[in-house]
PDB file of N, CA and C in Angstrom:
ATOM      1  N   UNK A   1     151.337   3.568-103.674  1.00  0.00           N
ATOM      2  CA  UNK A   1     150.233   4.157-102.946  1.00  0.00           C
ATOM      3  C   UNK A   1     148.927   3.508-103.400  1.00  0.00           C
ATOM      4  N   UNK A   2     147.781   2.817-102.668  1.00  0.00           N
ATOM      5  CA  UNK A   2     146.876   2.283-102.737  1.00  0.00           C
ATOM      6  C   UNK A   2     145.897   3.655-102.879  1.00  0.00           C
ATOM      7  N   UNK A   3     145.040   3.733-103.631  1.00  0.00           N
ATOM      8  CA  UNK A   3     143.878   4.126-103.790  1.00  0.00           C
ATOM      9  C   UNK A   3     142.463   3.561-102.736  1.00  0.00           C
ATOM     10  N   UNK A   4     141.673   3.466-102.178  1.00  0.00           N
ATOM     11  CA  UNK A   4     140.836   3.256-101.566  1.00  0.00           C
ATOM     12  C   UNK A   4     139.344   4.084-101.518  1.00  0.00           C
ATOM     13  N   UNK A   5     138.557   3.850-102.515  1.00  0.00           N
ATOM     14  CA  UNK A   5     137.098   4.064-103.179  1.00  0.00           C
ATOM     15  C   UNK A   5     135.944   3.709-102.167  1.00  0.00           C
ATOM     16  N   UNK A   6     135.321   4.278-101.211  1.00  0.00           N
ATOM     17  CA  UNK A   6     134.513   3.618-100.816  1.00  0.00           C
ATOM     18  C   UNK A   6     132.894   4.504-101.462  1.00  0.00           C
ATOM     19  N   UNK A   7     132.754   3.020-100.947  1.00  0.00           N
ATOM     20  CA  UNK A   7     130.873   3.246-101.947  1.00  0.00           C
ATOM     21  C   UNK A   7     129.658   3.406-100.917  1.00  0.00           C
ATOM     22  N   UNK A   8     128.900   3.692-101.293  1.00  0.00           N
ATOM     23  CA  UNK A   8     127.452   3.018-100.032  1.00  0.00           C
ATOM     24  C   UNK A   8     126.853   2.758-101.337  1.00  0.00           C
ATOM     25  N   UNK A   9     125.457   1.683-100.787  1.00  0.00           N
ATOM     26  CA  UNK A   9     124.406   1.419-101.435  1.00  0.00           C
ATOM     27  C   UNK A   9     123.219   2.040-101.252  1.00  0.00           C
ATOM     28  N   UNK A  10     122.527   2.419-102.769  1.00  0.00           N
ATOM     29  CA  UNK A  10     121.468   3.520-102.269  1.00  0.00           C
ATOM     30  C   UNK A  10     120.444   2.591-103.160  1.00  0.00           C
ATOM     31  N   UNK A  11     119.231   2.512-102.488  1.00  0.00           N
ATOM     32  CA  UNK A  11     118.067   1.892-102.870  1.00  0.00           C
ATOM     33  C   UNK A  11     116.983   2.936-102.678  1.00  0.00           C
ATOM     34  N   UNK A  12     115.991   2.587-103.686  1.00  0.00           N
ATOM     35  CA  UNK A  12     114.769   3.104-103.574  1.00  0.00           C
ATOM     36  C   UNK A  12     113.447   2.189-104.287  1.00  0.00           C
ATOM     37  N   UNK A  13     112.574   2.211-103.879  1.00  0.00           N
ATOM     38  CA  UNK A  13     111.634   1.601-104.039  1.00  0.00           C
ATOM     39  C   UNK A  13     110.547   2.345-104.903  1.00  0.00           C
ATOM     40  N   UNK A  14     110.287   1.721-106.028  1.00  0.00           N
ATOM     41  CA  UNK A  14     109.454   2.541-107.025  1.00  0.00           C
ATOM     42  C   UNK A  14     108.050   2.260-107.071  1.00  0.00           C
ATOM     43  N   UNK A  15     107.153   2.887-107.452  1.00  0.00           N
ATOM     44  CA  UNK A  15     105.872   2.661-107.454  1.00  0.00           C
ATOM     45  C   UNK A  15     105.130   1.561-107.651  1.00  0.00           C
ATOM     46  N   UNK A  16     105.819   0.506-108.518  1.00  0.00           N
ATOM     47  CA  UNK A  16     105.310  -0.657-109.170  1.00  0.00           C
ATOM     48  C   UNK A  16     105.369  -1.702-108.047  1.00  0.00           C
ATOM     49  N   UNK A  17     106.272  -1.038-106.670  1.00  0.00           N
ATOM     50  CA  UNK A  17     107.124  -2.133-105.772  1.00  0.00           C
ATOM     51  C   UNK A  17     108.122  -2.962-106.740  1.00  0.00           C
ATOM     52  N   UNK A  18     108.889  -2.431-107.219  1.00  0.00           N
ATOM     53  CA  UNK A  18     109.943  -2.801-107.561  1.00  0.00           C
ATOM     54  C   UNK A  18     111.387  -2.207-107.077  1.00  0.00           C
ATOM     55  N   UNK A  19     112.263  -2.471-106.807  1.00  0.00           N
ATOM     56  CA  UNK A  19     113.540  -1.906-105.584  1.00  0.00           C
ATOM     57  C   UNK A  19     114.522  -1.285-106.960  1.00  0.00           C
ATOM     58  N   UNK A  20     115.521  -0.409-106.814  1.00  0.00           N
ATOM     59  CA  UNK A  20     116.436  -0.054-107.534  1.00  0.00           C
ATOM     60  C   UNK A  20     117.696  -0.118-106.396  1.00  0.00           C
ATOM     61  N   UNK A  21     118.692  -0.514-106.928  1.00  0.00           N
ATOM     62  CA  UNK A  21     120.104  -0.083-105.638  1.00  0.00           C
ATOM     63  C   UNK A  21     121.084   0.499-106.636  1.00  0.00           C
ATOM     64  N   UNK A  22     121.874   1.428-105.975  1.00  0.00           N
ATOM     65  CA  UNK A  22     123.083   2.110-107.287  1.00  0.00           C
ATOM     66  C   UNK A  22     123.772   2.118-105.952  1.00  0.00           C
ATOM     67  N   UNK A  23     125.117   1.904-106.366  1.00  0.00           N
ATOM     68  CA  UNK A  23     126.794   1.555-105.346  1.00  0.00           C
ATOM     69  C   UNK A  23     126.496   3.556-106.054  1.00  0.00           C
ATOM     70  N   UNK A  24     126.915   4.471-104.801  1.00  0.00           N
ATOM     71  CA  UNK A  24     127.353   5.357-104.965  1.00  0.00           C
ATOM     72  C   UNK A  24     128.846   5.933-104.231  1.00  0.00           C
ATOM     73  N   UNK A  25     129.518   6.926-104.763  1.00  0.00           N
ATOM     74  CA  UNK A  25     130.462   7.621-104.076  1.00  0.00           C
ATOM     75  C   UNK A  25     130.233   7.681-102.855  1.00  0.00           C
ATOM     76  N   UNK A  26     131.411   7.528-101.352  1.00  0.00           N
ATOM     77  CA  UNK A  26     130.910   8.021-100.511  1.00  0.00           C
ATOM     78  C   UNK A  26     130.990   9.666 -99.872  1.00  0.00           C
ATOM     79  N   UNK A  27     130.911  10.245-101.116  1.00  0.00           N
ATOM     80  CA  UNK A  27     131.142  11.641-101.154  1.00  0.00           C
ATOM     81  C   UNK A  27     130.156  12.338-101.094  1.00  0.00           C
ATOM     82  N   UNK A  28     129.209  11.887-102.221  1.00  0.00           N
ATOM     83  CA  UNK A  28     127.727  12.502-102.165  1.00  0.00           C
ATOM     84  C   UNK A  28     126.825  12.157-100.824  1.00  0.00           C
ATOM     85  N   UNK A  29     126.206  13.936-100.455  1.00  0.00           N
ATOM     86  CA  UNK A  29     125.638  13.796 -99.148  1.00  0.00           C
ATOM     87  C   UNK A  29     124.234  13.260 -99.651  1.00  0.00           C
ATOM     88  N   UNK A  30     123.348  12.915 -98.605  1.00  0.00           N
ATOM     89  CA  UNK A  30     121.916  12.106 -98.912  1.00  0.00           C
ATOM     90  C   UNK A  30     121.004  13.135 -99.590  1.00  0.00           C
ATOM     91  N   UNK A  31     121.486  14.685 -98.730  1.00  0.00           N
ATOM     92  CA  UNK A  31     120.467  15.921 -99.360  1.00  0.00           C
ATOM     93  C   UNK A  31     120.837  16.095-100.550  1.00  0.00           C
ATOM     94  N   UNK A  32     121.898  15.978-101.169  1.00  0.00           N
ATOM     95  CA  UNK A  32     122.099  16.147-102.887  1.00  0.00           C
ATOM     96  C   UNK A  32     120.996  15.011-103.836  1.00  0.00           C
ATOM     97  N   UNK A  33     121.090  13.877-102.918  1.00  0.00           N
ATOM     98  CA  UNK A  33     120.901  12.417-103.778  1.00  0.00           C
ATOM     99  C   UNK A  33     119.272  12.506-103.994  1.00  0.00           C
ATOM    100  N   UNK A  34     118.635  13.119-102.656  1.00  0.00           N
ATOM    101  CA  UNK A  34     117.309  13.252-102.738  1.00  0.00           C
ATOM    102  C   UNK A  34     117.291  14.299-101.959  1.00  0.00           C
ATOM    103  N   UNK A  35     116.526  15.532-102.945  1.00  0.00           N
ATOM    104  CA  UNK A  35     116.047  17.032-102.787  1.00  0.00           C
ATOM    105  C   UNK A  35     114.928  17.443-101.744  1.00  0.00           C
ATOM    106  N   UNK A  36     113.640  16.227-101.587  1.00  0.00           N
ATOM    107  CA  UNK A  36     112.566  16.476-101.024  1.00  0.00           C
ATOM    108  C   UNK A  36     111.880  15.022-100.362  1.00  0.00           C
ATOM    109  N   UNK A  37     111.579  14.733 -99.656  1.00  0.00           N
ATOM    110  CA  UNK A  37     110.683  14.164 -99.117  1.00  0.00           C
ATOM    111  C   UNK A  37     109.431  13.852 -99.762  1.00  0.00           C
ATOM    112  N   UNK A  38     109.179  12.613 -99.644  1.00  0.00           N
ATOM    113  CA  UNK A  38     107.779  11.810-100.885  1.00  0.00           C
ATOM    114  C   UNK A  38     107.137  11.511 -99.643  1.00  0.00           C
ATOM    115  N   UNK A  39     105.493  12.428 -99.183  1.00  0.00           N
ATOM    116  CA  UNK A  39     104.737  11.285 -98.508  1.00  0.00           C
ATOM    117  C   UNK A  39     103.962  10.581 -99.140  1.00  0.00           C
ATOM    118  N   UNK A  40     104.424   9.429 -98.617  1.00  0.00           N
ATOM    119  CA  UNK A  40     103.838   8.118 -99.756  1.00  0.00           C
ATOM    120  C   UNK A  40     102.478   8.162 -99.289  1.00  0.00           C
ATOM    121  N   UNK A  41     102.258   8.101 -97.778  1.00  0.00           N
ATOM    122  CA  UNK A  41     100.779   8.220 -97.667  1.00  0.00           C
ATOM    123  C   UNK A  41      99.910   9.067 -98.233  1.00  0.00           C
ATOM    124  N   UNK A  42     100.134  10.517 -98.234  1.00  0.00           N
ATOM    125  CA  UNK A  42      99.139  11.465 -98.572  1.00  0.00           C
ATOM    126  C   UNK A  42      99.390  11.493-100.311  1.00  0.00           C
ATOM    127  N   UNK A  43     100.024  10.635-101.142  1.00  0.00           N
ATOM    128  CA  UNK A  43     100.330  11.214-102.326  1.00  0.00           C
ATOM    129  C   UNK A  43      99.678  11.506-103.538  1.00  0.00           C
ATOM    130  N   UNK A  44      99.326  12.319-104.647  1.00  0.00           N
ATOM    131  CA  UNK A  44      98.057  12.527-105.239  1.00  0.00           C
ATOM    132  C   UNK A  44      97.686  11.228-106.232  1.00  0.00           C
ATOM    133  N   UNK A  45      98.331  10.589-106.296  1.00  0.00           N
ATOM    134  CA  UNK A  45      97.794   9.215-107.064  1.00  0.00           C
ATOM    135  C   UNK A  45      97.256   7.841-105.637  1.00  0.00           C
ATOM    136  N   UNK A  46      97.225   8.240-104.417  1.00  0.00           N
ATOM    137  CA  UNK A  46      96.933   7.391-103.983  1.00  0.00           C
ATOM    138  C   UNK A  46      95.693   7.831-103.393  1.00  0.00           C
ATOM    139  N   UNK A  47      95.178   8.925-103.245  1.00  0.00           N
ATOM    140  CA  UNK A  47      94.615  10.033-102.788  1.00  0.00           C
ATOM    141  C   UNK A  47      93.383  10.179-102.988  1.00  0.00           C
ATOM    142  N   UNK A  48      93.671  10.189-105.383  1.00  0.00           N
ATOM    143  CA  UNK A  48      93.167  11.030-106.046  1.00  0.00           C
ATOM    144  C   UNK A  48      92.572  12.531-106.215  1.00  0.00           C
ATOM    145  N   UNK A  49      93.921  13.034-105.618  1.00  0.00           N
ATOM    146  CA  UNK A  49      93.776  14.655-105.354  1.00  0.00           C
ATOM    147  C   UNK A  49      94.460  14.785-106.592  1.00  0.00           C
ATOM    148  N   UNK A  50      94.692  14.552-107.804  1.00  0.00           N
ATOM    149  CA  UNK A  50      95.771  14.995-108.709  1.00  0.00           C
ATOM    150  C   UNK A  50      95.142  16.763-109.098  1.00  0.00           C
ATOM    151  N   UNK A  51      96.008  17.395-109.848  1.00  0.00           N
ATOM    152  CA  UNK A  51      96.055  18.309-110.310  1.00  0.00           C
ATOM    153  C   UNK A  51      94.586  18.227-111.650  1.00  0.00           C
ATOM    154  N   UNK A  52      94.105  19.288-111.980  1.00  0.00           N
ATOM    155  CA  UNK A  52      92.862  19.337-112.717  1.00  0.00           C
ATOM    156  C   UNK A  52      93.395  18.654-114.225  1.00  0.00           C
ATOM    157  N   UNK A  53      94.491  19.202-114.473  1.00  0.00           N
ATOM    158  CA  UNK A  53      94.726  18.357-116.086  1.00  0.00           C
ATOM    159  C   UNK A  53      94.917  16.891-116.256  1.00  0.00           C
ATOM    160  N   UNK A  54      95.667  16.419-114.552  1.00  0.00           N
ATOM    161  CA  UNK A  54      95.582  15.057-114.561  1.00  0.00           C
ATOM    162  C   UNK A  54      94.216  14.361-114.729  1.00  0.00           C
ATOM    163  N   UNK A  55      93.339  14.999-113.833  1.00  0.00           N
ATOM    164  CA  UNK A  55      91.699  14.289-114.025  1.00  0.00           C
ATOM    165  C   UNK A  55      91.033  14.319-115.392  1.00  0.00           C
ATOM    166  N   UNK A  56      91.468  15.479-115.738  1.00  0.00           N
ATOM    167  CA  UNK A  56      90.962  15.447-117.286  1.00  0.00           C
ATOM    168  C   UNK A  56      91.173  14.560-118.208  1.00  0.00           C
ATOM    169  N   UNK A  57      92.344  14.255-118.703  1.00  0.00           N
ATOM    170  CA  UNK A  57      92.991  13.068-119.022  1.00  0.00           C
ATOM    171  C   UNK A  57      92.288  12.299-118.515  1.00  0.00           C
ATOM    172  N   UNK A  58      92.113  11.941-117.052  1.00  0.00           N
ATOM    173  CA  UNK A  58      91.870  10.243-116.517  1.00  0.00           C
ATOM    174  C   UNK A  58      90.327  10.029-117.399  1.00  0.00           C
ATOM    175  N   UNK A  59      89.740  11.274-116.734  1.00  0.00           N
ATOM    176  CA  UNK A  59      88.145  11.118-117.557  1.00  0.00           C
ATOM    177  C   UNK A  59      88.409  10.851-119.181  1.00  0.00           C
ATOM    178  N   UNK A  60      88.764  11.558-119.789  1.00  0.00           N
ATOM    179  CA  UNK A  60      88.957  11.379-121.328  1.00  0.00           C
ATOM    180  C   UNK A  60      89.161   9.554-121.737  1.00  0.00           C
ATOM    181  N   UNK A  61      90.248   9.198-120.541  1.00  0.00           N
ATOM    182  CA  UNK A  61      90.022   7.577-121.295  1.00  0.00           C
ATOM    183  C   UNK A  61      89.197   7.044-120.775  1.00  0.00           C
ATOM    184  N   UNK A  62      88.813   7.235-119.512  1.00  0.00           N
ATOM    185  CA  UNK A  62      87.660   6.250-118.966  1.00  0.00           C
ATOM    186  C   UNK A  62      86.443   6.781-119.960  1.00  0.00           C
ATOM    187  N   UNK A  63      85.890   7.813-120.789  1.00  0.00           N
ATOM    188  CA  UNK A  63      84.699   7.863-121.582  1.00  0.00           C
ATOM    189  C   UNK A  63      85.432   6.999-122.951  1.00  0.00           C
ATOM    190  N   UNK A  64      86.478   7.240-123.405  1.00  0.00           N
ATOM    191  CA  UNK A  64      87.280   6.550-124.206  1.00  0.00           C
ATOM    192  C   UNK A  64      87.106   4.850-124.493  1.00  0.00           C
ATOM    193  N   UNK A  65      87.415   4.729-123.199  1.00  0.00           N
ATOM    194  CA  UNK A  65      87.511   2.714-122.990  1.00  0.00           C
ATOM    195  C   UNK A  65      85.969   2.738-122.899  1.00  0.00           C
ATOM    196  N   UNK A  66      85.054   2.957-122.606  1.00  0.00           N
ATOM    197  CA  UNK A  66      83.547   3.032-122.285  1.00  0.00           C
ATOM    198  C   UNK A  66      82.620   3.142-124.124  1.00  0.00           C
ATOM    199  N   UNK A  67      84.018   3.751-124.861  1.00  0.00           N
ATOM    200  CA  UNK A  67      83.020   3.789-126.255  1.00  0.00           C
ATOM    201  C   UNK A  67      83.135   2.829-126.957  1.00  0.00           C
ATOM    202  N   UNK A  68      84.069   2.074-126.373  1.00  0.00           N
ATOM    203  CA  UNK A  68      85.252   1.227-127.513  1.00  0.00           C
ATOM    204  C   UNK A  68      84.066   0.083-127.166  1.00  0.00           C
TER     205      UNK A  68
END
């Protein structure tokens, strides 16, 4: 009896523009693999809508690099 494994290829594209691909099961559905939807357009680092602790931080090094 032959066994027969089939795969798909799943890619994603990361922030840096750099690609990832992983051979997955063809068992796993797409909604397991990815939970939510990324709009890349509206997103808070492209935006700069981040959350208040993120800005804080950002300010802290930009007065940071500014003393140095």
């Amino acid at each position: 009896m032959k066994l027969q494994i089939k795969s798909k290829l799943f890619g994603n594209t990361m922030s840096d523009g750099s690609f990832i691909f992983l051979p997955i099961p063809a068992h796993y559905s797409k909604w397991e693999l990815i939970p939510k939807k990324l709009d890349a357009i509206n997103h808070p680092v492209w935006t700069g809508k981040r959350p208040k602790e993120q800005t804080e931080i950002a300010m802290f090094v930009d007065r940071f690099k500014k003393s140095r």
